[in-house]
N, C-alpha and C. Protein backbone atom coordinates (compact mmCIF):
# COMPACT_ATOMS: atom_id res chain seq x y z
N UNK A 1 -25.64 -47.26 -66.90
CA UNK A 1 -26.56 -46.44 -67.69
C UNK A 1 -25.82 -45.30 -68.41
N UNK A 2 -25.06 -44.51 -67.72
CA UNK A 2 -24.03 -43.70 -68.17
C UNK A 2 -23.31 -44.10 -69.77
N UNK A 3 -22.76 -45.36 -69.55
CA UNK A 3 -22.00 -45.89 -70.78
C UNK A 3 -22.87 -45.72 -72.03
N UNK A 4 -24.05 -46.34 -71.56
CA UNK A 4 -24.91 -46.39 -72.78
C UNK A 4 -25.76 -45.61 -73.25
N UNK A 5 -25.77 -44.20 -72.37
CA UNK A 5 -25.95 -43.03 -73.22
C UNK A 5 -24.76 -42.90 -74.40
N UNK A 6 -23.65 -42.41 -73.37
CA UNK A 6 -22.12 -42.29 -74.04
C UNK A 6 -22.22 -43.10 -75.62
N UNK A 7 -22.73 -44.08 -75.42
CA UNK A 7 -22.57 -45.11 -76.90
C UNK A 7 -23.67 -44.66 -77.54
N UNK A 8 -24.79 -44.63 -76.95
CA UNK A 8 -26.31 -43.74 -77.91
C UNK A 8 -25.91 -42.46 -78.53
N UNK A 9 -25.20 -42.08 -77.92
CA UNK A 9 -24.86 -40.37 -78.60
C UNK A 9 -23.59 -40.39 -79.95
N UNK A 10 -23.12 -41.69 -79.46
CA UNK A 10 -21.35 -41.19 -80.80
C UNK A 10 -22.23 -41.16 -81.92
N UNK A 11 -23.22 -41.91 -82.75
CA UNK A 11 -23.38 -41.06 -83.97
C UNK A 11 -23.38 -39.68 -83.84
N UNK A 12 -24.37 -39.05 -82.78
CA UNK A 12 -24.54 -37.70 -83.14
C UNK A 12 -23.21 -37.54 -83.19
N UNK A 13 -22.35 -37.81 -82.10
CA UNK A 13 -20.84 -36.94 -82.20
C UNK A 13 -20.19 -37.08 -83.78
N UNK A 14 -20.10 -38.16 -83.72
CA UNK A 14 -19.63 -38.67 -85.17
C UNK A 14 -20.00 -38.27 -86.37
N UNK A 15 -21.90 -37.86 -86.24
CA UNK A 15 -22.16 -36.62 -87.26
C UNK A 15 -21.80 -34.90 -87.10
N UNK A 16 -21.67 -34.62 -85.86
CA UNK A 16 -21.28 -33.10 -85.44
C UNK A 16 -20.06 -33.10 -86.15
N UNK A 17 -19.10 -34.30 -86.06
CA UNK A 17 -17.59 -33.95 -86.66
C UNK A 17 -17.74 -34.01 -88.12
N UNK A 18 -18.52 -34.78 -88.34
CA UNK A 18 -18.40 -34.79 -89.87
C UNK A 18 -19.35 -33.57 -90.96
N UNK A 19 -20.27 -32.91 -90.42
CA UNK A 19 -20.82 -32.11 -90.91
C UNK A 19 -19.73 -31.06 -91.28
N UNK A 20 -18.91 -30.72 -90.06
CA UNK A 20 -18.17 -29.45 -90.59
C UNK A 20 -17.24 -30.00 -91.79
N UNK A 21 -17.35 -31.10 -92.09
CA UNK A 21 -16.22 -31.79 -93.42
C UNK A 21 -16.73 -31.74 -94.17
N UNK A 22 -18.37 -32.40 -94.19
CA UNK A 22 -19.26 -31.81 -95.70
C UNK A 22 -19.02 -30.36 -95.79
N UNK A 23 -19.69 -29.31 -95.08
CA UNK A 23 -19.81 -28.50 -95.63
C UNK A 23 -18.92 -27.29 -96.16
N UNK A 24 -17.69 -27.98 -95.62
CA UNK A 24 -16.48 -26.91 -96.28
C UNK A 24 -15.21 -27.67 -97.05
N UNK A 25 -15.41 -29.17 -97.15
CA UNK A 25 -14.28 -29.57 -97.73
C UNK A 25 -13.98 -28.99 -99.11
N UNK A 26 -15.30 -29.09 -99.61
CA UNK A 26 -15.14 -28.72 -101.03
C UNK A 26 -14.22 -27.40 -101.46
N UNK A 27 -14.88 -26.33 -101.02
CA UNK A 27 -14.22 -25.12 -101.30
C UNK A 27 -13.03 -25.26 -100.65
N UNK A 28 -12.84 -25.70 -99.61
CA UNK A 28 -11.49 -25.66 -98.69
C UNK A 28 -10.55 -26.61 -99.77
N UNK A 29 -10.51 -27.33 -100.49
CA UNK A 29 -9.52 -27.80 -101.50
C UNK A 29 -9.11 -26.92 -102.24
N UNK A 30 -10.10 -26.60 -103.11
CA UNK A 30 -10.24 -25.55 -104.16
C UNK A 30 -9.32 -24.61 -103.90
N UNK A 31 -9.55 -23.75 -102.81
CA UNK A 31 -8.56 -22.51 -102.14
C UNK A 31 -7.84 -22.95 -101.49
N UNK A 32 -7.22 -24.19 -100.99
CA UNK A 32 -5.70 -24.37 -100.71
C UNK A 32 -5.28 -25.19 -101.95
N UNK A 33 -5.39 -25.73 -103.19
CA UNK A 33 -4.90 -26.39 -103.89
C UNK A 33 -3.24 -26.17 -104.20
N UNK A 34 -3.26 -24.97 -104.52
CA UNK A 34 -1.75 -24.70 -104.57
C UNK A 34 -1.03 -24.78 -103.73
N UNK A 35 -1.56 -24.29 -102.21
CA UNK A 35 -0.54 -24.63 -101.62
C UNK A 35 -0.01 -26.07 -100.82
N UNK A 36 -1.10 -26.79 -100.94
CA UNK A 36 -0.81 -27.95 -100.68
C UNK A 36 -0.16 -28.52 -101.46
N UNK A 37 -0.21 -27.98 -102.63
CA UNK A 37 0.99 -29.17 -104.14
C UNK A 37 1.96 -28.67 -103.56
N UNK A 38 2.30 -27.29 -102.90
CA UNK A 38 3.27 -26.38 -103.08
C UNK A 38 4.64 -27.22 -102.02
N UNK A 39 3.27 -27.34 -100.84
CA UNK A 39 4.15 -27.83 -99.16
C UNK A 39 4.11 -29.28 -99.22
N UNK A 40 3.36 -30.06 -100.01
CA UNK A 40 3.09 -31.62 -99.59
C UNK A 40 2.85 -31.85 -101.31
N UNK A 41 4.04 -31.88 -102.18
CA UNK A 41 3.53 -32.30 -103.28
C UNK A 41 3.56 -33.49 -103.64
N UNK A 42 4.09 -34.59 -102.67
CA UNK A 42 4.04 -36.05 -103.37
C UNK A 42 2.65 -36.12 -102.87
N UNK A 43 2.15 -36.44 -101.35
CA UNK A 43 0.53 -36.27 -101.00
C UNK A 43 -0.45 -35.91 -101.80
N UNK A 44 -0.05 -34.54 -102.20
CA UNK A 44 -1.26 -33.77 -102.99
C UNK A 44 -1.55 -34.38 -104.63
N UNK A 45 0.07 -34.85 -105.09
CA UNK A 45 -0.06 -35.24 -106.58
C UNK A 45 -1.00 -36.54 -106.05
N UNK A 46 -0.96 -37.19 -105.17
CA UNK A 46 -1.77 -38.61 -105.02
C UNK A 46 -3.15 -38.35 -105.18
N UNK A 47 -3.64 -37.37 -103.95
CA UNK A 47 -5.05 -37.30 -103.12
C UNK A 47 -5.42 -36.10 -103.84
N UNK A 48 -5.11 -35.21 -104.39
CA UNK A 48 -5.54 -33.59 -104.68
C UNK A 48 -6.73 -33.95 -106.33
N UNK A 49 -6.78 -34.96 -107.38
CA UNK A 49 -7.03 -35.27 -108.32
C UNK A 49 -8.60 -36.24 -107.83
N UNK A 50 -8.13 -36.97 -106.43
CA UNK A 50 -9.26 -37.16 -106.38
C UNK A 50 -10.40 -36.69 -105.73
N UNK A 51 -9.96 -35.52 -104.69
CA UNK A 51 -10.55 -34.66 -103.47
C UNK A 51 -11.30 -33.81 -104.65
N UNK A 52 -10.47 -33.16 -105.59
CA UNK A 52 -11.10 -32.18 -106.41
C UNK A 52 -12.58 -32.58 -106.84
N UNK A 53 -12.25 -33.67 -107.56
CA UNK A 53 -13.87 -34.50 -108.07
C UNK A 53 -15.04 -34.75 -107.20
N UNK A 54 -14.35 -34.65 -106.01
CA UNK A 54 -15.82 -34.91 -105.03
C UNK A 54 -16.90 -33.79 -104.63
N UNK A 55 -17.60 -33.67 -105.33
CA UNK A 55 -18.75 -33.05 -105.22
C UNK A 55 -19.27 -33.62 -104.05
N UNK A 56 -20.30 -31.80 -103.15
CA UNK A 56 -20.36 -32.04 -101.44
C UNK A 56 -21.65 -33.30 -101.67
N UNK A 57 -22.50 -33.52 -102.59
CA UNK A 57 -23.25 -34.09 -102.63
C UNK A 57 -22.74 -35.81 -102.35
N UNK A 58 -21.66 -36.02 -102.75
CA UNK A 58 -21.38 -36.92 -103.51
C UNK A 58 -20.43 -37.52 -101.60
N UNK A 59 -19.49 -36.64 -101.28
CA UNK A 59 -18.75 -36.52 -100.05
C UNK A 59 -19.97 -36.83 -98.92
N UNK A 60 -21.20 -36.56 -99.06
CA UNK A 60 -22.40 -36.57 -97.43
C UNK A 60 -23.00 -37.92 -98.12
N UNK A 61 -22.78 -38.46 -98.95
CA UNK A 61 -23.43 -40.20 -99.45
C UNK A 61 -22.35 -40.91 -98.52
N UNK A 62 -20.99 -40.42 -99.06
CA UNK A 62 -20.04 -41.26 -98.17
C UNK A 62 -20.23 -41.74 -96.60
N UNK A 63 -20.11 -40.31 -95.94
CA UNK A 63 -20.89 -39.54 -94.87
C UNK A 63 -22.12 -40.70 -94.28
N UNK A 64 -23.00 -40.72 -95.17
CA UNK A 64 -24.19 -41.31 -94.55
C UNK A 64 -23.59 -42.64 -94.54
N UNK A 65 -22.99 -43.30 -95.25
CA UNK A 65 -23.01 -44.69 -95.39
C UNK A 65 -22.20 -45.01 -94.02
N UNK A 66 -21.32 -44.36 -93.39
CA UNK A 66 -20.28 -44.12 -92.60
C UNK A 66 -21.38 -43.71 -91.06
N UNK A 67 -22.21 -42.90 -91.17
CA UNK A 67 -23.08 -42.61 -90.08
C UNK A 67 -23.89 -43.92 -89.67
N UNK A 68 -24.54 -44.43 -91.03
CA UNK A 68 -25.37 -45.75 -90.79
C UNK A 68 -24.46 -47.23 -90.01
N UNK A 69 -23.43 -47.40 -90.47
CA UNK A 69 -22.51 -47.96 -89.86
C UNK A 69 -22.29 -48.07 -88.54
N UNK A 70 -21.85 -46.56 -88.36
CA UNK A 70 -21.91 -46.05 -86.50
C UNK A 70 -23.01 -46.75 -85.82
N UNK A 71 -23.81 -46.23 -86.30
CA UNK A 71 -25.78 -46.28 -85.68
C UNK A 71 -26.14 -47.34 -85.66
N UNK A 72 -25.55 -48.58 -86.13
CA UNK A 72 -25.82 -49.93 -86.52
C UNK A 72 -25.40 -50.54 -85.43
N UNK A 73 -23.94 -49.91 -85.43
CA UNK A 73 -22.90 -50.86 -84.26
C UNK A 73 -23.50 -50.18 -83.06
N UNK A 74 -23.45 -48.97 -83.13
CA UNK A 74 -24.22 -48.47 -81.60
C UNK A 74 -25.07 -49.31 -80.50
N UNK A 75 -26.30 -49.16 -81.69
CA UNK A 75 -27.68 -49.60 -81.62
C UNK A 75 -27.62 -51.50 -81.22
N UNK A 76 -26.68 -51.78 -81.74
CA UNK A 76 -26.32 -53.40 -81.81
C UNK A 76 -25.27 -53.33 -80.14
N UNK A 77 -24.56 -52.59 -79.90
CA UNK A 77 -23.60 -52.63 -78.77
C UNK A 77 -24.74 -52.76 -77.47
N UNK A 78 -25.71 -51.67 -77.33
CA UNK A 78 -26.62 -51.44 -76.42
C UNK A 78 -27.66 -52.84 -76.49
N UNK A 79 -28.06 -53.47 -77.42
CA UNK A 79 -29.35 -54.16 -77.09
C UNK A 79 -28.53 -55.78 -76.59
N UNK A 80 -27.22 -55.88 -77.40
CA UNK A 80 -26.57 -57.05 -76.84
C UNK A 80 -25.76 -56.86 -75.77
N UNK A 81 -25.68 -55.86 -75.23
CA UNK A 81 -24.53 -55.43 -74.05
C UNK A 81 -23.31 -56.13 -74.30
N UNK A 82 -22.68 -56.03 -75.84
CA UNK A 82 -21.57 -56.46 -76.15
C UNK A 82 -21.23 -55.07 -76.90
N UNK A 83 -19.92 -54.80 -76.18
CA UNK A 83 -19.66 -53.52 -76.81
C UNK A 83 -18.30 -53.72 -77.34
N UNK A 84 -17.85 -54.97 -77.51
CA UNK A 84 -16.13 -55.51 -78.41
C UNK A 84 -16.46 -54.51 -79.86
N UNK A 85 -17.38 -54.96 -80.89
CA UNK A 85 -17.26 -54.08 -82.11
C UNK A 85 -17.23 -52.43 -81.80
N UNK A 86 -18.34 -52.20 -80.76
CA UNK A 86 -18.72 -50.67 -81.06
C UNK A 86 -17.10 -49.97 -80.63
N UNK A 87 -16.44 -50.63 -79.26
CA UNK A 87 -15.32 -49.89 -78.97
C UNK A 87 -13.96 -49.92 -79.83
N UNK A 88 -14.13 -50.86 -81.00
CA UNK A 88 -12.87 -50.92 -82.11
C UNK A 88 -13.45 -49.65 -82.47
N UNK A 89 -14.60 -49.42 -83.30
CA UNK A 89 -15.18 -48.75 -84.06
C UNK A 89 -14.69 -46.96 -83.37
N UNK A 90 -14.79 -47.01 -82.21
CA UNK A 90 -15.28 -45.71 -81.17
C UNK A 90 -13.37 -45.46 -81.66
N UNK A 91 -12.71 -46.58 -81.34
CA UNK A 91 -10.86 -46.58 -81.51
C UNK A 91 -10.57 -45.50 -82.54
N UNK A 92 -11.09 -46.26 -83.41
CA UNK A 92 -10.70 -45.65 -85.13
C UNK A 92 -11.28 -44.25 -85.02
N UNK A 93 -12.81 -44.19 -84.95
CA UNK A 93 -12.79 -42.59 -84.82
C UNK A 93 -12.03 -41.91 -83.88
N UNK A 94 -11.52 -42.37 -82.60
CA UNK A 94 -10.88 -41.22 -81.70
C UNK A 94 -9.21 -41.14 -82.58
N UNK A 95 -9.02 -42.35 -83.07
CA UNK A 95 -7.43 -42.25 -84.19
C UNK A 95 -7.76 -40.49 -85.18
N UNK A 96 -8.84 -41.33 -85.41
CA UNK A 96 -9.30 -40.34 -86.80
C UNK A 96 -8.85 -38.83 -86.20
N UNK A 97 -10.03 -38.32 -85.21
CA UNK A 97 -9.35 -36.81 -84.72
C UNK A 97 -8.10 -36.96 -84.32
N UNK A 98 -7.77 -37.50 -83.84
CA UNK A 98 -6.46 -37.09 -83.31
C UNK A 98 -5.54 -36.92 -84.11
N UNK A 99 -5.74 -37.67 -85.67
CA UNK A 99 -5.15 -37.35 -86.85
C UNK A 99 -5.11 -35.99 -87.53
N UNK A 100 -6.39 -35.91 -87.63
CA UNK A 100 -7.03 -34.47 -87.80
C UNK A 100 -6.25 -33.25 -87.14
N UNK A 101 -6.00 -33.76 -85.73
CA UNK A 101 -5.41 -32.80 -84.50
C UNK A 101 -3.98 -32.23 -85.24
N UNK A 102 -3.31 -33.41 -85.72
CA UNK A 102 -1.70 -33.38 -86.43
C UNK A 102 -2.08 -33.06 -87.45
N UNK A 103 -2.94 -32.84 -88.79
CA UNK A 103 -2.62 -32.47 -89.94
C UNK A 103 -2.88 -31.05 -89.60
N UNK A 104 -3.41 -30.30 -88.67
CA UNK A 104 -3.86 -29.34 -88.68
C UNK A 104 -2.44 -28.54 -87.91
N UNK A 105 -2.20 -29.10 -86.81
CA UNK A 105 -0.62 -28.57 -86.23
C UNK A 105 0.64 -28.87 -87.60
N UNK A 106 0.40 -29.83 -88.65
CA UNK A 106 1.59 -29.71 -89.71
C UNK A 106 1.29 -28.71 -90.71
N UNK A 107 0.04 -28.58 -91.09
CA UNK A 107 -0.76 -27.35 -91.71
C UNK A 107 -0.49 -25.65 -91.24
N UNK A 108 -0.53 -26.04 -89.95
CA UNK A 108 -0.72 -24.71 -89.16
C UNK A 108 -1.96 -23.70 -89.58
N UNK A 109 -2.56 -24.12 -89.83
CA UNK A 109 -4.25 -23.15 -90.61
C UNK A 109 -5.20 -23.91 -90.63
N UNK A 110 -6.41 -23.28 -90.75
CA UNK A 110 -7.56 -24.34 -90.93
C UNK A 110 -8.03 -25.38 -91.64
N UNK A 111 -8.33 -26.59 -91.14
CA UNK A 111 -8.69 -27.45 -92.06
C UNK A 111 -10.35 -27.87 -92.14
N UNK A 112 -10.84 -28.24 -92.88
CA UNK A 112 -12.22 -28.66 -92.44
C UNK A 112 -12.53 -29.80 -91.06
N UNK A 113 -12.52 -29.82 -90.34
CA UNK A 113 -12.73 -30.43 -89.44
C UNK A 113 -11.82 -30.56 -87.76
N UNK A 114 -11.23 -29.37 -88.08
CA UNK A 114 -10.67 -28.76 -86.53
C UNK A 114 -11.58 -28.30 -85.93
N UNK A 115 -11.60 -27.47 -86.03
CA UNK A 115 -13.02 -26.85 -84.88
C UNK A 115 -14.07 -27.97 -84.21
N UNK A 116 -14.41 -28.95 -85.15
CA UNK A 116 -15.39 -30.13 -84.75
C UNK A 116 -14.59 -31.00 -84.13
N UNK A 117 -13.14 -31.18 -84.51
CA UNK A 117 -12.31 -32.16 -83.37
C UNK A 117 -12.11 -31.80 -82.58
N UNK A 118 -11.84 -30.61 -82.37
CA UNK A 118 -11.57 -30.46 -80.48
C UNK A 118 -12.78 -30.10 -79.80
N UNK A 119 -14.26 -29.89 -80.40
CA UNK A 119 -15.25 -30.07 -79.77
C UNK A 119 -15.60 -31.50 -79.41
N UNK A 120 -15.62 -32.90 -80.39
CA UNK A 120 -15.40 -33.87 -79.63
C UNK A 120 -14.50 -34.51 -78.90
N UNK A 121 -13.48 -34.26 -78.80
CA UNK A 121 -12.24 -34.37 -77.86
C UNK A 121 -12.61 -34.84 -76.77
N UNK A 122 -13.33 -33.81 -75.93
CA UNK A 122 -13.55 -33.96 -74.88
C UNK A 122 -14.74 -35.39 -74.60
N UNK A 123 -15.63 -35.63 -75.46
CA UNK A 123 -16.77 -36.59 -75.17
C UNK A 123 -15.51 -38.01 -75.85
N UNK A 124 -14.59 -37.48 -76.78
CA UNK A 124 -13.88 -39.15 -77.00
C UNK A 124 -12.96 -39.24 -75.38
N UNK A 125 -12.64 -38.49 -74.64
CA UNK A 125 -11.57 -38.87 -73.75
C UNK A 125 -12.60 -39.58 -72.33
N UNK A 126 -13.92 -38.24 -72.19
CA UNK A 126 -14.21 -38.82 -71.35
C UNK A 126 -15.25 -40.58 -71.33
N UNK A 127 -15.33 -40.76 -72.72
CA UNK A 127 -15.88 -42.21 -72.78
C UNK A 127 -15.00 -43.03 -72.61
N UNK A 128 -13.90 -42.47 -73.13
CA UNK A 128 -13.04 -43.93 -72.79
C UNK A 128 -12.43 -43.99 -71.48
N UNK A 129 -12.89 -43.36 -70.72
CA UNK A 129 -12.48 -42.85 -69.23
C UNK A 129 -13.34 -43.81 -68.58
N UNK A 130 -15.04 -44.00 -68.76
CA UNK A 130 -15.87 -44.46 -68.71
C UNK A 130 -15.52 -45.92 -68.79
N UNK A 131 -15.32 -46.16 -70.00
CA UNK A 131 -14.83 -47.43 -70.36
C UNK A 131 -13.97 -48.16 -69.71
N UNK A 132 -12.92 -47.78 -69.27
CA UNK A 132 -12.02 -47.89 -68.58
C UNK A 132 -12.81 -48.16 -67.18
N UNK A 133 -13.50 -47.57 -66.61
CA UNK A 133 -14.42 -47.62 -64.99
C UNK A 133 -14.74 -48.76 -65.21
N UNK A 134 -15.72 -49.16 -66.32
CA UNK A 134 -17.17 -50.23 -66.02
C UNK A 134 -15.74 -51.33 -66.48
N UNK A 135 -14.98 -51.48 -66.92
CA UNK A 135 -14.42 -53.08 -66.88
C UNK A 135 -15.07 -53.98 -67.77
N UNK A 136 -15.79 -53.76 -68.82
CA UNK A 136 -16.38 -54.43 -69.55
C UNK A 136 -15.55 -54.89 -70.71
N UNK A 137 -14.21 -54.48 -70.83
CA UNK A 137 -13.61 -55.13 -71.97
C UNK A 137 -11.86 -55.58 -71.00
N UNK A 138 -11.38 -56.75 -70.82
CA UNK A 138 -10.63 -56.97 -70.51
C UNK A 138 -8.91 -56.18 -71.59
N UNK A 139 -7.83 -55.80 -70.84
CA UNK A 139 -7.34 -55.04 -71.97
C UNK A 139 -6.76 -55.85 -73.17
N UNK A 140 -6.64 -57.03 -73.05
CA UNK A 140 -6.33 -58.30 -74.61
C UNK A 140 -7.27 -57.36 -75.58
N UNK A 141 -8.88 -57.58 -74.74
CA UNK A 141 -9.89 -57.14 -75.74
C UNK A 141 -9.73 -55.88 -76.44
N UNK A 142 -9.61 -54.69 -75.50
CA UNK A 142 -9.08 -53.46 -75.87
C UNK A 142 -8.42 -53.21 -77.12
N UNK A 143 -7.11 -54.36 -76.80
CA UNK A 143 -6.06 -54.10 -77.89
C UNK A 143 -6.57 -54.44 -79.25
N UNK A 144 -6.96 -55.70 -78.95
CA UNK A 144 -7.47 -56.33 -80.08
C UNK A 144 -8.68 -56.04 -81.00
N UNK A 145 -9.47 -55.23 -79.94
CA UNK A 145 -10.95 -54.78 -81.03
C UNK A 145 -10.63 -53.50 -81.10
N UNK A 146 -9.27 -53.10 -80.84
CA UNK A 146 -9.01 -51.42 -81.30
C UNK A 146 -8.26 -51.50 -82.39
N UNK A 147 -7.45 -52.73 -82.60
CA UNK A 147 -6.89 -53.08 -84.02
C UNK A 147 -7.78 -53.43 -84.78
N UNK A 148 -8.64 -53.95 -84.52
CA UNK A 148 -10.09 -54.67 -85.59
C UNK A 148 -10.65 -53.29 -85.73
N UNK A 149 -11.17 -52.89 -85.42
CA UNK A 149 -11.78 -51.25 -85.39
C UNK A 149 -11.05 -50.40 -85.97
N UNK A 150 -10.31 -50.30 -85.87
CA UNK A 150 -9.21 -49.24 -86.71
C UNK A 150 -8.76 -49.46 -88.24
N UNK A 151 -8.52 -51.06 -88.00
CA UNK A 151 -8.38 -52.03 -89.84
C UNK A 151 -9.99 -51.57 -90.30
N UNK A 152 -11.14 -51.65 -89.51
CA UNK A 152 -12.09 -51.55 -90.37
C UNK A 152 -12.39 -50.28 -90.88
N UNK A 153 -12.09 -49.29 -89.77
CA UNK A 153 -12.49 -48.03 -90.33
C UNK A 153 -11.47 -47.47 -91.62
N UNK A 154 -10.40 -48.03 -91.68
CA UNK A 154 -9.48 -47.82 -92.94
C UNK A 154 -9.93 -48.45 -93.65
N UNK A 155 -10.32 -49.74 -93.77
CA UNK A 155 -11.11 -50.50 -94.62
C UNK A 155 -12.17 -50.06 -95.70
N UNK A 156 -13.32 -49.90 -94.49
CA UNK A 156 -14.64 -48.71 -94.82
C UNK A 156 -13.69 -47.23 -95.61
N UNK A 157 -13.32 -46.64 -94.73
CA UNK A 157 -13.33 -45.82 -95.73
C UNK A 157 -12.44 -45.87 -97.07
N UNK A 158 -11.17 -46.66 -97.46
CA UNK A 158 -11.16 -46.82 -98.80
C UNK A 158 -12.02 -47.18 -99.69
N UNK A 159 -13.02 -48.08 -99.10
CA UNK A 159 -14.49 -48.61 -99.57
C UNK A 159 -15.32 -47.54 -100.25
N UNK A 160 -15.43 -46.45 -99.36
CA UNK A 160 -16.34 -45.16 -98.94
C UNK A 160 -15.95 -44.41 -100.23
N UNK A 161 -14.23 -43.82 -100.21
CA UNK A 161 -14.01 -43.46 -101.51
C UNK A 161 -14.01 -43.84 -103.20
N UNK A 162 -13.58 -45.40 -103.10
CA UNK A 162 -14.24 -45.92 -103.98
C UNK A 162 -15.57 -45.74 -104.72
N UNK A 163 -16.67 -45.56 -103.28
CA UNK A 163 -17.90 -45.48 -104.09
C UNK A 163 -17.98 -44.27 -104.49
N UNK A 164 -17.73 -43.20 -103.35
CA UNK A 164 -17.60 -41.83 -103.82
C UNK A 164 -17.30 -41.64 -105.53
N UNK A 165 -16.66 -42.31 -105.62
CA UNK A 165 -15.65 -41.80 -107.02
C UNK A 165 -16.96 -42.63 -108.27
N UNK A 166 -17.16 -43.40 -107.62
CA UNK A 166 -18.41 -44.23 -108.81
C UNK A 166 -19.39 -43.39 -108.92
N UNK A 167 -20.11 -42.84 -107.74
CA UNK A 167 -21.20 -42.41 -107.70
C UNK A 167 -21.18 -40.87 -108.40
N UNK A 168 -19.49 -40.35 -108.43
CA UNK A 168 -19.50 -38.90 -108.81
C UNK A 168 -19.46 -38.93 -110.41
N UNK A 169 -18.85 -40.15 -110.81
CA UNK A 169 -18.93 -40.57 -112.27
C UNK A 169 -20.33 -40.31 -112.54
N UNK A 170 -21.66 -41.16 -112.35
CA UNK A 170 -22.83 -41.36 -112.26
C UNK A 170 -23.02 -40.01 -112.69
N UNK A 171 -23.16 -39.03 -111.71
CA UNK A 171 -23.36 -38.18 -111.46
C UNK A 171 -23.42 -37.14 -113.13
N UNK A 172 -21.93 -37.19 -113.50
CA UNK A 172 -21.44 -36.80 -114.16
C UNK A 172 -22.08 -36.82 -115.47
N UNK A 173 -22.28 -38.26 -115.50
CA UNK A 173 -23.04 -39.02 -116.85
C UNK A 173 -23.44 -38.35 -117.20
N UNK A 174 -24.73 -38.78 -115.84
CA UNK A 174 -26.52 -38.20 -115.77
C UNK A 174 -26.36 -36.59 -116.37
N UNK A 175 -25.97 -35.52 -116.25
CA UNK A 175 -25.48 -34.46 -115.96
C UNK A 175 -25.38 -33.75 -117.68
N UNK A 176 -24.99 -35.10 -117.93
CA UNK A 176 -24.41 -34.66 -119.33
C UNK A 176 -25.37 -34.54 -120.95
């Protein structure tokens, strides 16, 4: 019963982390722009042209499409008591902070979404602690739906930005 709270709740977690990314990425580019060309200018010449364009409106579409996803596999892990997809999925997000964890120690300053990673920290370590108890994924499986999970969430989100970038066009049009 435990587990499948643990799995009922990662959207929320998964939205707690991502809210603090809507609501400050934007400006948080804006006011480090320089110095990110400054310290990371091959990175920034890549990613800085397209971060700029994303309007927060445009960044919480991504967001949702990415939440609905979660909530899908969740919701699907619990009613089939097959939890192979949800725990690739659970993989990639715990990759994700922990990524977060390092850009922020190579940064050394705030980024949008520190504060929200080491608040879920603790609920990604102790699920997979969990996970680890109930024996429900042999470790082949582990490996293997944490590589499937991880390809997808890189997947999804180049996907995610893609649309981002369509939808901010749209946007733009309309606007005009």
């Amino acid at each position: 019963m435990e587990l499948k709270i643990l799995v009922l709740i990662f959207p929320i977690i998964f939205m707690i982390h991502d809210f603090e990314e809507i609501i400050f990425f934007k400006k948080w580019i804006l006011r480090n722009e320089n110095e990110l060309t400054r310290r990371f200018p091959k990175i920034a010449n890549k990613f800085l042209p397209h971060f700029k364009n994303i309007s927060t409106s445009s960044f919480a579409l991504g967001v949702a499409e990415e939440f609905l996803i979660v909530s899908i596999i969740s919701v699907f892990a619990i009613m089939n008591e097959d939890f192979k997809l949800w725990y690739g999925i659970f993989i990639g997000f715990f990759i994700h902070i922990i990524i977060h964890i390092i850009q922020w120690i190579i940064y050394r300053k705030y980024i949008p979404s520190i504060v929200t990673s080491f608040l879920v920290l603790p609920y990604c370590f102790y699920t997979l602690e969990k996970l680890n108890e109930s024996k429900l994924l042999e470790l082949s499986d582990k490996i293997l739906w944490g590589v499937i999970g991880f390809v997808i969430v890189i997947l999804n989100l180049l996907l995610v930005h893609k649309l981002i970038a369509k939808f901010e066009k749209m946007q733009q049009i309309k606007d005009q």
